[in-house]
C-alpha atoms as a PDB file:
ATOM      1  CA  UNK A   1     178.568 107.018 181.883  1.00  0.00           C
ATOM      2  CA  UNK A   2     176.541 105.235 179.022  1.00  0.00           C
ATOM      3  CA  UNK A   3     172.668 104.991 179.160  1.00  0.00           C
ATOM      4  CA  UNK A   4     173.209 101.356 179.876  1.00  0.00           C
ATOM      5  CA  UNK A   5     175.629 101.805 182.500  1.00  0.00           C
ATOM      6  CA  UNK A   6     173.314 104.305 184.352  1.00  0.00           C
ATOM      7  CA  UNK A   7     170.819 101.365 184.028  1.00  0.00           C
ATOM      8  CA  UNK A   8     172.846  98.938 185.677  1.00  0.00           C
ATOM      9  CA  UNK A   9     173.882 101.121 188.148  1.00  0.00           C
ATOM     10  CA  UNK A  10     169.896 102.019 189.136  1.00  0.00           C
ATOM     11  CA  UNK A  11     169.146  98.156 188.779  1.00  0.00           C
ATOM     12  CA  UNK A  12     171.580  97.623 191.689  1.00  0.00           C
ATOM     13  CA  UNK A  13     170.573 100.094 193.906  1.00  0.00           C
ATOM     14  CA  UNK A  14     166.826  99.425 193.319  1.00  0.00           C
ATOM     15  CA  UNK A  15     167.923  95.535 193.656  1.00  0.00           C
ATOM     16  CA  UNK A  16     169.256  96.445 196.990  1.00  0.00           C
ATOM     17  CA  UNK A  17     166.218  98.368 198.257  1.00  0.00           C
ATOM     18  CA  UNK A  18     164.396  94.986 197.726  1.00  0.00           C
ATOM     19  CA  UNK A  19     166.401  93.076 199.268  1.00  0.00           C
ATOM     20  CA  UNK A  20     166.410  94.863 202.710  1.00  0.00           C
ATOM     21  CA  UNK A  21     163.436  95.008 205.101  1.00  0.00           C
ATOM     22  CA  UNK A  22     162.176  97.996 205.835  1.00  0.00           C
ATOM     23  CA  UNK A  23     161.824  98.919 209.882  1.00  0.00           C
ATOM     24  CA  UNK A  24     158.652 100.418 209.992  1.00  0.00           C
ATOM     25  CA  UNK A  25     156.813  96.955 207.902  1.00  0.00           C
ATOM     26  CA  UNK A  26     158.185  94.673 210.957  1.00  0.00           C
ATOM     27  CA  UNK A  27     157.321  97.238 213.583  1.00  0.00           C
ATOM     28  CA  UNK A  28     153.810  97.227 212.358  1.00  0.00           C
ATOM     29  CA  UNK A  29     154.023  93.470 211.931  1.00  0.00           C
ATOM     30  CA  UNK A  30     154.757  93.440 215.344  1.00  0.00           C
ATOM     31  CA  UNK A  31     151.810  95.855 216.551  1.00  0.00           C
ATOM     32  CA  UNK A  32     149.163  93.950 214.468  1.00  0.00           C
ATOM     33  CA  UNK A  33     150.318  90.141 216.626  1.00  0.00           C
ATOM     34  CA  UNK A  34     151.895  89.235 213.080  1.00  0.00           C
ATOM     35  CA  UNK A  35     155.671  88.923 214.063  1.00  0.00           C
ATOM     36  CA  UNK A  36     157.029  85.697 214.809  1.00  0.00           C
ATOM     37  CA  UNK A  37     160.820  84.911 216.725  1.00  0.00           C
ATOM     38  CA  UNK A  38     161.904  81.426 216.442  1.00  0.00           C
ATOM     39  CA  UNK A  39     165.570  80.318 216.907  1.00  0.00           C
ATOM     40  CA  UNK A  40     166.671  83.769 216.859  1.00  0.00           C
ATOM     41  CA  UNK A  41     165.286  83.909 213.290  1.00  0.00           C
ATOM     42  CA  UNK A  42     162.456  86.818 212.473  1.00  0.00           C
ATOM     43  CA  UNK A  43     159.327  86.063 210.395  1.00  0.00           C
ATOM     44  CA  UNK A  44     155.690  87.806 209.390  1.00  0.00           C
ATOM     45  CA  UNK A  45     153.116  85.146 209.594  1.00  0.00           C
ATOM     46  CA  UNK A  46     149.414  85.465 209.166  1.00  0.00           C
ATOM     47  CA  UNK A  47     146.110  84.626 208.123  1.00  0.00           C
ATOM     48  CA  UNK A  48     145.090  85.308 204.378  1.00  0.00           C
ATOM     49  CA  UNK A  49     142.153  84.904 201.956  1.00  0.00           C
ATOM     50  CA  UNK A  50     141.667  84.616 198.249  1.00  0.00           C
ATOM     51  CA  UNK A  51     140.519  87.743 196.870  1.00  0.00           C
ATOM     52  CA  UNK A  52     138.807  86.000 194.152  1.00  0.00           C
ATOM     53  CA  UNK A  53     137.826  82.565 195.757  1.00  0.00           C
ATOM     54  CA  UNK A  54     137.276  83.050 199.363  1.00  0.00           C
ATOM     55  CA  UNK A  55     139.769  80.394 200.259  1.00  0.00           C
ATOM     56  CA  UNK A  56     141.105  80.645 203.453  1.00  0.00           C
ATOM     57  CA  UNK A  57     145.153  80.340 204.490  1.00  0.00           C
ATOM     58  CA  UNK A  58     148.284  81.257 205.770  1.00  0.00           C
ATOM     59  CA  UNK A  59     150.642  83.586 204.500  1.00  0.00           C
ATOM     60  CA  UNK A  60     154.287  83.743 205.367  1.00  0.00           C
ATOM     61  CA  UNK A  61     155.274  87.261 203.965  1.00  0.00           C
ATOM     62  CA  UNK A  62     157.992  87.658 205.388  1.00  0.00           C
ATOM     63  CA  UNK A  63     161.222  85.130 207.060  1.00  0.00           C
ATOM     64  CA  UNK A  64     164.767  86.057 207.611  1.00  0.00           C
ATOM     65  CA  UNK A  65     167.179  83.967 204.924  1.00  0.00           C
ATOM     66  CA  UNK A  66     168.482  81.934 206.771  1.00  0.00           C
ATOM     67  CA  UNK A  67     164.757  80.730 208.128  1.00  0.00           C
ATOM     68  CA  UNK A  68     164.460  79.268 204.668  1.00  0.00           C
ATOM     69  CA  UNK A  69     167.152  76.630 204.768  1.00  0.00           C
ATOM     70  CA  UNK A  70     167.961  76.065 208.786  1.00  0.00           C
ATOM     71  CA  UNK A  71     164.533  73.824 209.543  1.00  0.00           C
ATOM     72  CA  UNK A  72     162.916  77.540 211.129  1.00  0.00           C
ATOM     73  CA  UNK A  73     159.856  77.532 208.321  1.00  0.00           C
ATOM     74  CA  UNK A  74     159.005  74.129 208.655  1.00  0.00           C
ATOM     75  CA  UNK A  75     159.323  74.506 212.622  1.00  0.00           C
ATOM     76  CA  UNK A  76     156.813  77.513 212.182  1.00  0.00           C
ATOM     77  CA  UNK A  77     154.560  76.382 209.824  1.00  0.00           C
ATOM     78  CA  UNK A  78     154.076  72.970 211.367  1.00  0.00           C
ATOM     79  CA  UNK A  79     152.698  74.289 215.084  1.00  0.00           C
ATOM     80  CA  UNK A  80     150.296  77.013 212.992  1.00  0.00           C
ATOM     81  CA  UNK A  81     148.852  74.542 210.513  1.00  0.00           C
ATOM     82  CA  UNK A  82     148.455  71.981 213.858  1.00  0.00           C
ATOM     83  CA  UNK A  83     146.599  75.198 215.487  1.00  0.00           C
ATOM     84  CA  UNK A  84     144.120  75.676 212.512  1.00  0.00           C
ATOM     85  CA  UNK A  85     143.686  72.625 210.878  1.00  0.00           C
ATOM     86  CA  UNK A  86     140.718  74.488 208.743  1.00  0.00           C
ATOM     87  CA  UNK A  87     143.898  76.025 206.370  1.00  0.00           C
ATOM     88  CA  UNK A  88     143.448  75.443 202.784  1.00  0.00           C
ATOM     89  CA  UNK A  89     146.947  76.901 201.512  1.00  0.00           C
ATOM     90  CA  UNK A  90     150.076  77.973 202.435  1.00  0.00           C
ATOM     91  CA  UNK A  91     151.659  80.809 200.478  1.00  0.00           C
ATOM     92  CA  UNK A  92     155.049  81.942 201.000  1.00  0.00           C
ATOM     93  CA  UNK A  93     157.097  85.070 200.214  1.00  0.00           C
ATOM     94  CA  UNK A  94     161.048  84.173 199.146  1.00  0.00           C
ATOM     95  CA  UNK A  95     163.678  86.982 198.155  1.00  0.00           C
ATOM     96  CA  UNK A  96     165.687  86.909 194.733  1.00  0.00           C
ATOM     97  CA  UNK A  97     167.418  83.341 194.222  1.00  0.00           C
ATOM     98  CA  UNK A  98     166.048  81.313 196.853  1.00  0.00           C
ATOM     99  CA  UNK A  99     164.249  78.242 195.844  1.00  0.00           C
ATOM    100  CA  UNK A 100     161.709  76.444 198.198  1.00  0.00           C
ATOM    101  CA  UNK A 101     162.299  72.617 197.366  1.00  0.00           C
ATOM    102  CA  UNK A 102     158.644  69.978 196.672  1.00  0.00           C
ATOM    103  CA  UNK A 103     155.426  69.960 197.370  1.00  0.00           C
ATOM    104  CA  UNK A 104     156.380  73.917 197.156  1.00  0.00           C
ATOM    105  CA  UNK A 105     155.448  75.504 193.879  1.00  0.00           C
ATOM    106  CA  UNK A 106     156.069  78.519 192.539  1.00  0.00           C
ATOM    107  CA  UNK A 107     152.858  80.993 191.756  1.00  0.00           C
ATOM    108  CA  UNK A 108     153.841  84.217 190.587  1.00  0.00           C
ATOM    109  CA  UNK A 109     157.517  85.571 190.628  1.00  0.00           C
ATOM    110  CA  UNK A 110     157.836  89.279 190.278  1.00  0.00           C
ATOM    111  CA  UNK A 111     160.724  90.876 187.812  1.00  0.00           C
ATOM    112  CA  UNK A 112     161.787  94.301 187.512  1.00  0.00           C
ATOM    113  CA  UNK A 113     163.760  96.305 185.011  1.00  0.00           C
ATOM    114  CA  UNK A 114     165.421  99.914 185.415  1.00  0.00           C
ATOM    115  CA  UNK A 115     166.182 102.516 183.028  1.00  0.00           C
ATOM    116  CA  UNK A 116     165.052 103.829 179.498  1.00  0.00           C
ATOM    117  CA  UNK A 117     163.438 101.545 177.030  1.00  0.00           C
ATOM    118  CA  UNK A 118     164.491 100.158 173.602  1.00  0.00           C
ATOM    119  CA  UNK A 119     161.549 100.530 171.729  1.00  0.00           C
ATOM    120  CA  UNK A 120     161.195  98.346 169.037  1.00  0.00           C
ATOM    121  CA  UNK A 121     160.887  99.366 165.216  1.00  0.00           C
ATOM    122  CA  UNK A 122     156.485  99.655 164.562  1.00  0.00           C
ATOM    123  CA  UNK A 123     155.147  97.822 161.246  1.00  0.00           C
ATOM    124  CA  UNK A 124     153.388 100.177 158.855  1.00  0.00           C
ATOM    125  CA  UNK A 125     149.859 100.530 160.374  1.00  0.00           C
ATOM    126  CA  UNK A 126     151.031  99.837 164.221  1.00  0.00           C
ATOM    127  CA  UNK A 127     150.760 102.378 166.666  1.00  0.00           C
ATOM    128  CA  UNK A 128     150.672 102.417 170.437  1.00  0.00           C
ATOM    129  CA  UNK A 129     148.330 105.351 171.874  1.00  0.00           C
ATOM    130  CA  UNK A 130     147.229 106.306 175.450  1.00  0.00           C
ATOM    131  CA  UNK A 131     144.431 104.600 176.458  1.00  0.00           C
ATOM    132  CA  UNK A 132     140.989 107.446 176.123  1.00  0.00           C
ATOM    133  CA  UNK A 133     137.299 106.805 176.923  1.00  0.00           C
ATOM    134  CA  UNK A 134     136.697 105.430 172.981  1.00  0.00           C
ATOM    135  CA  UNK A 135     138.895 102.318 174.089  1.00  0.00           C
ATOM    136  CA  UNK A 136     136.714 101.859 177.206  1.00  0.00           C
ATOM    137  CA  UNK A 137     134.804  98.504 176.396  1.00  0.00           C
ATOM    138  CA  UNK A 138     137.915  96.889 174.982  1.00  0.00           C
ATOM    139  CA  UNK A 139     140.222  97.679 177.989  1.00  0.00           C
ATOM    140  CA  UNK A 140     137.569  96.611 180.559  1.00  0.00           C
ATOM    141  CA  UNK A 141     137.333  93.423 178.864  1.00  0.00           C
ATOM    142  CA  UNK A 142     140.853  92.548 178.953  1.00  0.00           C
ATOM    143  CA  UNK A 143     141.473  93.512 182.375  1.00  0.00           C
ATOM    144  CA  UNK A 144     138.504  91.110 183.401  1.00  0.00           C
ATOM    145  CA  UNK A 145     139.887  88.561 181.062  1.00  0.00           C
ATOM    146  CA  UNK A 146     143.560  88.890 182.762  1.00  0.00           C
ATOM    147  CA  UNK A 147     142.040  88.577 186.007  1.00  0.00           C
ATOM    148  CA  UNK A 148     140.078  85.022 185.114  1.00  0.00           C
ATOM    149  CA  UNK A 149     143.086  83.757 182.768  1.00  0.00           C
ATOM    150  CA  UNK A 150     145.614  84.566 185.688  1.00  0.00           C
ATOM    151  CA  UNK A 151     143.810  82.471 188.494  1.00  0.00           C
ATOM    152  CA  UNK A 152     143.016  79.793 185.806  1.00  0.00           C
ATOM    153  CA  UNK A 153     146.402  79.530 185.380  1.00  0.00           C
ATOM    154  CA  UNK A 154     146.881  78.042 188.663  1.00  0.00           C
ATOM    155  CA  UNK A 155     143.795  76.190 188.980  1.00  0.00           C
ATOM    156  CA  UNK A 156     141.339  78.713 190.606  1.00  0.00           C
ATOM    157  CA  UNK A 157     138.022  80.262 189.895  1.00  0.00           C
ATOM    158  CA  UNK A 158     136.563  83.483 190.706  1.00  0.00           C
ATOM    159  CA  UNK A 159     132.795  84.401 190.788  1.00  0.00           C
ATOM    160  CA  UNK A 160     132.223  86.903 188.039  1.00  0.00           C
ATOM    161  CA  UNK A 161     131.441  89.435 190.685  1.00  0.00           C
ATOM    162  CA  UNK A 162     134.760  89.139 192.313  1.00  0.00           C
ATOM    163  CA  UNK A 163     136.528  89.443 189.571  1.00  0.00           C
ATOM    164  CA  UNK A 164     134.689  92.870 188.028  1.00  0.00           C
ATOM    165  CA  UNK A 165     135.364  94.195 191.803  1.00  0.00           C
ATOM    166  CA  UNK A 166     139.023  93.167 191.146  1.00  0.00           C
ATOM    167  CA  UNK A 167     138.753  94.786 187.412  1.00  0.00           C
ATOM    168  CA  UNK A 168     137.049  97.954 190.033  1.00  0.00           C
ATOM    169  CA  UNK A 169     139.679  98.283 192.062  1.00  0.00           C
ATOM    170  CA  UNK A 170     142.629  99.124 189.227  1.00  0.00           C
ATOM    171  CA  UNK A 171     139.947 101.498 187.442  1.00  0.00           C
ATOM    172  CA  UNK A 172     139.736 103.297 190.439  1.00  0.00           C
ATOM    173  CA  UNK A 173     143.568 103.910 190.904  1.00  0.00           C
ATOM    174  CA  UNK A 174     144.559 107.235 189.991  1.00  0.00           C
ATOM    175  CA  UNK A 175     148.206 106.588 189.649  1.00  0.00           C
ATOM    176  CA  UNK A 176     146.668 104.164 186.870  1.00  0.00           C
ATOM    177  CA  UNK A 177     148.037 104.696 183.049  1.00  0.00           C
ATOM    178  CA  UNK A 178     146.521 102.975 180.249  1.00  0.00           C
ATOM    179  CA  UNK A 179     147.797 102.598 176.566  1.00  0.00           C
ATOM    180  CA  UNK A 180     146.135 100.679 173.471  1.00  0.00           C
ATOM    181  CA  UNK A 181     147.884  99.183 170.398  1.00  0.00           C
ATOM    182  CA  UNK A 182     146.343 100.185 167.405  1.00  0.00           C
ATOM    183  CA  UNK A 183     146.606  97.932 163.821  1.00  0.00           C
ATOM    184  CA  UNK A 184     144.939  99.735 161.036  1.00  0.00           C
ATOM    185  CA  UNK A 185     142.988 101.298 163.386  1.00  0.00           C
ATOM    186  CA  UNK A 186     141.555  98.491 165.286  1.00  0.00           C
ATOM    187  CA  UNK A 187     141.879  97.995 168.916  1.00  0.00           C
ATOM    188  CA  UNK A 188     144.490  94.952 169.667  1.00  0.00           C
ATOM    189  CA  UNK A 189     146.246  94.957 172.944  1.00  0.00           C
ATOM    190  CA  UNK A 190     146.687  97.126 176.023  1.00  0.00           C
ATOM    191  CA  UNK A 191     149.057  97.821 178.477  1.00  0.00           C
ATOM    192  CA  UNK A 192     147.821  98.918 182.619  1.00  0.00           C
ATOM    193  CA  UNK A 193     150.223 100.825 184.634  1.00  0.00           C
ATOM    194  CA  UNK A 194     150.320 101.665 188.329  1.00  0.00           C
ATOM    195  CA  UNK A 195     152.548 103.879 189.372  1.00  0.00           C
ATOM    196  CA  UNK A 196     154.209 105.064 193.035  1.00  0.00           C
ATOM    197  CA  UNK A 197     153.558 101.357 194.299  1.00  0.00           C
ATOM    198  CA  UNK A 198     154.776 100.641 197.567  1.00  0.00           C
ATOM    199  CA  UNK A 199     156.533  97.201 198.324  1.00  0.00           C
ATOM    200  CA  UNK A 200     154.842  96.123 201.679  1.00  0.00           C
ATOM    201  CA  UNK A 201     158.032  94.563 202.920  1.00  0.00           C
ATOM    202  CA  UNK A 202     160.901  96.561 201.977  1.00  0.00           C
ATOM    203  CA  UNK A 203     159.180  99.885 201.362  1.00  0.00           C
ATOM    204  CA  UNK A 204     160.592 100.082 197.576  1.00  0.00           C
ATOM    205  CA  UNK A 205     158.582 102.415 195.238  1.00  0.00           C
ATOM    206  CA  UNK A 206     158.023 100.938 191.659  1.00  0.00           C
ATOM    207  CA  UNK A 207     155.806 101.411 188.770  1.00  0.00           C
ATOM    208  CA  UNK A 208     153.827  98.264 188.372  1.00  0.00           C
ATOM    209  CA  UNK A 209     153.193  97.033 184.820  1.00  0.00           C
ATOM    210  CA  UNK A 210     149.560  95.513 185.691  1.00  0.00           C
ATOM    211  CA  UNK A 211     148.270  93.589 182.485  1.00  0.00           C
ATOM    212  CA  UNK A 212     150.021  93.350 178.885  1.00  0.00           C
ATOM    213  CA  UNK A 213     147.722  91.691 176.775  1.00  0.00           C
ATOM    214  CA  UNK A 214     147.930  91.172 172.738  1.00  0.00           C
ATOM    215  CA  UNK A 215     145.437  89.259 170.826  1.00  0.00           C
ATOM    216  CA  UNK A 216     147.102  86.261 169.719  1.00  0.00           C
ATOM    217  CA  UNK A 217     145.950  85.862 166.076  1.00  0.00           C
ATOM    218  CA  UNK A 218     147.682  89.325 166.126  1.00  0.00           C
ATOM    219  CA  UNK A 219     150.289  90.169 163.240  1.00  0.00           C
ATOM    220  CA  UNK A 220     153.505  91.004 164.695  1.00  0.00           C
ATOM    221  CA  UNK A 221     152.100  90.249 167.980  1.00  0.00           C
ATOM    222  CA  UNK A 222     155.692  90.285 169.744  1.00  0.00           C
ATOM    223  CA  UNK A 223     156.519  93.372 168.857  1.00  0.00           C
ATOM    224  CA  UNK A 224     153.487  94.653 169.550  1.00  0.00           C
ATOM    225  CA  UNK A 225     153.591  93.452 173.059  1.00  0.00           C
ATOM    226  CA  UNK A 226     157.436  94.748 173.711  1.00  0.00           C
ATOM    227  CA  UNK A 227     155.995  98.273 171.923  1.00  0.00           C
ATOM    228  CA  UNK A 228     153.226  98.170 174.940  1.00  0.00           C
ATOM    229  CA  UNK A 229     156.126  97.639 177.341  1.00  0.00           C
ATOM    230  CA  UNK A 230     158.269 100.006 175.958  1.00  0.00           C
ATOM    231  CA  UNK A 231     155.759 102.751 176.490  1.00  0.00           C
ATOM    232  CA  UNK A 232     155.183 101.300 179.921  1.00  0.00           C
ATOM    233  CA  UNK A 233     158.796 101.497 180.756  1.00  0.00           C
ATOM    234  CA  UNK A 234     159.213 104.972 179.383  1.00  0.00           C
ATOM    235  CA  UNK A 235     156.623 106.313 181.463  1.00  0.00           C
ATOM    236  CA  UNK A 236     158.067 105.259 184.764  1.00  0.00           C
ATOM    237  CA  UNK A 237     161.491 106.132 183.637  1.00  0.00           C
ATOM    238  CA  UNK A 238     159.959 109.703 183.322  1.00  0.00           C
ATOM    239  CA  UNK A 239     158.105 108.984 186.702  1.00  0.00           C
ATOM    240  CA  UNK A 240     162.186 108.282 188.212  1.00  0.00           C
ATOM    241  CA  UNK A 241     160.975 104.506 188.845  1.00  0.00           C
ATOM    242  CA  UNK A 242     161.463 101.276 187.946  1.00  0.00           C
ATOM    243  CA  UNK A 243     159.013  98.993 186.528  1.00  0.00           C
ATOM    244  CA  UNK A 244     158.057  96.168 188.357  1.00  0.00           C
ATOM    245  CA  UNK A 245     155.675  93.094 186.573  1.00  0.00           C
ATOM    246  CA  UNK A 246     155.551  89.629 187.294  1.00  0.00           C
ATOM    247  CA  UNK A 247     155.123  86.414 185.290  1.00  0.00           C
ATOM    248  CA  UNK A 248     151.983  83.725 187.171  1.00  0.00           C
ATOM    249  CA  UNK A 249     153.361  80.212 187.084  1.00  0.00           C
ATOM    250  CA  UNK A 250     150.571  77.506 185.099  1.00  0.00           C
ATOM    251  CA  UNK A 251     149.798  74.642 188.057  1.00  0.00           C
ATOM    252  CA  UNK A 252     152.401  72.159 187.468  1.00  0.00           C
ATOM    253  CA  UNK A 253     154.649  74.047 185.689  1.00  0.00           C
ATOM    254  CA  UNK A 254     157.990  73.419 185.267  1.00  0.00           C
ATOM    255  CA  UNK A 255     160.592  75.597 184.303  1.00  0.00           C
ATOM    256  CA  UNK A 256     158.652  79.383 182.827  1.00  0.00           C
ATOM    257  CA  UNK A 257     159.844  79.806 179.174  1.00  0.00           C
ATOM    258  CA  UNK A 258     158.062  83.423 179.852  1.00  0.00           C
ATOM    259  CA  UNK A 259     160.497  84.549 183.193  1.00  0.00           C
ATOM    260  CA  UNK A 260     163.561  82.947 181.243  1.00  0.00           C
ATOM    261  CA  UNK A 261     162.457  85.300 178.081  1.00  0.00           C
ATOM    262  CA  UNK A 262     161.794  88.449 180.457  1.00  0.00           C
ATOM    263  CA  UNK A 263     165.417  87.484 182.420  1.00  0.00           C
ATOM    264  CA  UNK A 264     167.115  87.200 178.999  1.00  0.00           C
ATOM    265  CA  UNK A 265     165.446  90.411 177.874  1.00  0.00           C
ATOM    266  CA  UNK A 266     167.574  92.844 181.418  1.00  0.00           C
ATOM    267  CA  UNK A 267     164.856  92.009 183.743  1.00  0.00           C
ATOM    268  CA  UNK A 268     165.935  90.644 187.303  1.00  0.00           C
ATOM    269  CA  UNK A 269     163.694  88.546 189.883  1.00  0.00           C
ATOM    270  CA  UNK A 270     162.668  90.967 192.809  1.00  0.00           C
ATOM    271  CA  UNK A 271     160.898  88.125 194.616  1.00  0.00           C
ATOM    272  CA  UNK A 272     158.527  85.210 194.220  1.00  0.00           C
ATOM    273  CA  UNK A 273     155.616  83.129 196.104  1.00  0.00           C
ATOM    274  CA  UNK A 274     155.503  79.449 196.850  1.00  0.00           C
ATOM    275  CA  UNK A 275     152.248  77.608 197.423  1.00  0.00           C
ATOM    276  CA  UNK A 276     151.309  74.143 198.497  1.00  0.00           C
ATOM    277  CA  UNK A 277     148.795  72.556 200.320  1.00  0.00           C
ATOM    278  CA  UNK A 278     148.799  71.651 204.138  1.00  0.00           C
ATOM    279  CA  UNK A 279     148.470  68.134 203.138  1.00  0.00           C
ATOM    280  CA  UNK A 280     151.116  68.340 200.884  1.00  0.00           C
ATOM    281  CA  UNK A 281     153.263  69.672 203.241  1.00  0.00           C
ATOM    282  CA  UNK A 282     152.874  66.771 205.691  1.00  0.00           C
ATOM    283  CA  UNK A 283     156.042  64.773 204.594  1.00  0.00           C
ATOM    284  CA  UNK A 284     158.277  68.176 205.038  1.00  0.00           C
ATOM    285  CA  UNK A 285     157.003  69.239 208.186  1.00  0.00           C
ATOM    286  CA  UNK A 286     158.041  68.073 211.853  1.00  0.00           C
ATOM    287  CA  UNK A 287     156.000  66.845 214.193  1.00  0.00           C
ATOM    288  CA  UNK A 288     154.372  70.256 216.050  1.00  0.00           C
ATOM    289  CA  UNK A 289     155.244  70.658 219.589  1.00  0.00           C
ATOM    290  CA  UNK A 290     152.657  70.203 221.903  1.00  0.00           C
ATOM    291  CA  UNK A 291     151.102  73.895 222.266  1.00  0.00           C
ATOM    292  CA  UNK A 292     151.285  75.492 225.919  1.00  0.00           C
ATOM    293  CA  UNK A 293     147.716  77.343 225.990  1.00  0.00           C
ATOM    294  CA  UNK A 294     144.923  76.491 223.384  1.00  0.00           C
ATOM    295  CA  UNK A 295     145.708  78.926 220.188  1.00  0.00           C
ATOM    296  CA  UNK A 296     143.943  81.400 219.585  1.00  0.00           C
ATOM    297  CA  UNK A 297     142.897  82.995 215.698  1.00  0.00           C
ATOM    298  CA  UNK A 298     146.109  84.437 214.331  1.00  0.00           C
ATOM    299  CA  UNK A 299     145.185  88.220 213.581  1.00  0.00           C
ATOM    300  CA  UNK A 300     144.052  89.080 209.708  1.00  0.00           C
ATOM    301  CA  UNK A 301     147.195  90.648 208.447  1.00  0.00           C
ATOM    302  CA  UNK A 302     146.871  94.468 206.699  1.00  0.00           C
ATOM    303  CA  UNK A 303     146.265  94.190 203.022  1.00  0.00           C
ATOM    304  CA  UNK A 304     149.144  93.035 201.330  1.00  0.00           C
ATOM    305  CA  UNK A 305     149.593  92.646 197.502  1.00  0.00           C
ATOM    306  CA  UNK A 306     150.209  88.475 196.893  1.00  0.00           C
ATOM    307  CA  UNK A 307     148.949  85.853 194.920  1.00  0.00           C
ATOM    308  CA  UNK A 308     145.984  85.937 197.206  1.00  0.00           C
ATOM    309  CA  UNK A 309     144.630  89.209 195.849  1.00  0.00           C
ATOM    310  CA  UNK A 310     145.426  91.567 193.046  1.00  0.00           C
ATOM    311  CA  UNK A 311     147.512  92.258 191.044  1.00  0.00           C
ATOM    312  CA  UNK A 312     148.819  88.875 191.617  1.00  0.00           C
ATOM    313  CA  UNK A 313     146.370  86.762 190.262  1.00  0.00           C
ATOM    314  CA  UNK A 314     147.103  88.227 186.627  1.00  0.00           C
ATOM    315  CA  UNK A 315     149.671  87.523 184.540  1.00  0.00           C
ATOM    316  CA  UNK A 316     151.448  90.994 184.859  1.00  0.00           C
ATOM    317  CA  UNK A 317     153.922  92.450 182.079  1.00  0.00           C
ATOM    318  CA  UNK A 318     154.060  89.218 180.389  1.00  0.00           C
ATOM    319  CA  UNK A 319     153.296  88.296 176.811  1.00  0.00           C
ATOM    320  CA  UNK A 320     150.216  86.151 176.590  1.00  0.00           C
END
């Protein structure tokens, strides 16, 4: 079998592990007052907030399929946004190929990619290195700097101390692998890897390509980002993983020229979230039925990795 017939071959498996829901996420849904059963359909509904803004919402991490085209969403979301009127945003969490129609809008959409890399041909005077202590102040920089850019790109701000705790939080990873382009020496782009992440819902294990960043006055930026990639990929193809990034939709985006460029390039969606705003939402929604007890506070779901938080909230193994 040819290298890029092994690659297929692991893309479908791993593109079957994220497809499926793993048992032991819904049985602790169900312990933590999270799991929802409407119409014979299953979802994970709770409450969520910003990591960077504070702004407080609902997050629907997980709904059976057919939930997403059979009126069982709307159904749901309509009697919890009735029973806290105080939500700000609804963020929802779709599999591979399903599209939620307007007001919804797409946020991030995560990609992944199995197998060796094809790493590209370096210009005299390019090299990619692992990231060491001398390339400290740079890296730091860029990881705060993907952290702001990514929530600007859908219309948020973070307080500066939010974000450095966000910045924190990767540092302190120790699955965390760094690498730094080098152009005649000078510092010009990095690449953040985590690696052994967990998917919350279906239990897969990737390597997550964090940040990819190239300054753009760069020469022979593009192949200096798909070098930082490459050595990204390699490592989790030597870690037995695949490499999992994702691409953070501008507010009022259309169609991403960046996820059709990544999709061209062998990567495959692995999943995506949808946000819109309760009031937004009010031409979409039925009428809520009239609740039997007064509700109470739905309980704060575990820590999950979404748009609400990190790493979502940067534009993740994407050229910038």
């Amino acid at each position: 079998m040819t290298a890029a017939a092994d690659a297929r071959t692991a893309g479908a498996a791993d593109g079957a592990r994220a497809a499926a829901l793993d048992p032991g996420y819904w049985a602790g849904a169900e312990a933590a007052g999270l799991a929802v059963h409407h119409g014979g359909r299953r979802l994970v509904v709770g409450s969520s907030t910003h990591g960077l803004t504070g702004e407080t919402g609902l997050l629907v991490e997980y709904a059976d399929p057919p939930a997403f085209t059979d009126g069982t969403l709307e159904a749901v979301l309509a009697a919890r946004i009735a029973a806290h009127p105080a939500t700000a945003r609804v963020e929802v969490r779709t599999p591979a190929g399903t599209f939620l129609p307007a007001p919804w809008r797409r946020s991030v959409t995560y990609v992944r990619r199995s197998g060796p890399p094809a790493a590209p041909v370096l210009p005299a005077g390019l090299r990619i290195v692992p990231a060491g202590e001398e390339h400290r102040a740079p890296v730091h920089a860029w990881m705060a700097r993907a952290v702001r850019e990514g929530a600007a790109d859908q219309g948020l701000h973070g307080a500066e101390d939010a974000v450095a705790a966000a910045v924190g939080e990767v540092l302190a990873d120790p699955s965390r692998s760094g690498w730094v382009a080098l152009l005649d020496g000078a510092a010009v782009g990095h690449a953040v890897l985590l690696g052994g992440q967990a998917d919350e819902v279906t239990g897969a294990v990737r390597a997550e390509l964090w940040d990819v960043l190239v300054e753009p006055d760069t020469p022979h930026a593009g192949v200096c980002r798909d070098a930082l990639v490459a050595a990204a990929a390699g490592h989790a193809h030597r870690l037995g993983l695949p490499l999992l990034g994702h691409v953070v939709h501008h507010a009022g985006e259309g169609e991403s020229r960046v996820l059709a460029s990544l999709l061209a390039k062998g990567w495959h969606t692995d999943h995506a979230y949808w946000s819109a705003a309760p009031a937004e939402l009010s031409g979409l929604l039925p009428a809520p039925a009239p609740p039997a007890a007064p509700a109470a506070e739905p309980p704060a779901p575990r820590p999950v990795r979404t748009p609400g938080g990190l790493p979502a909230t940067t534009s993740i193994g994407t050229p910038r």
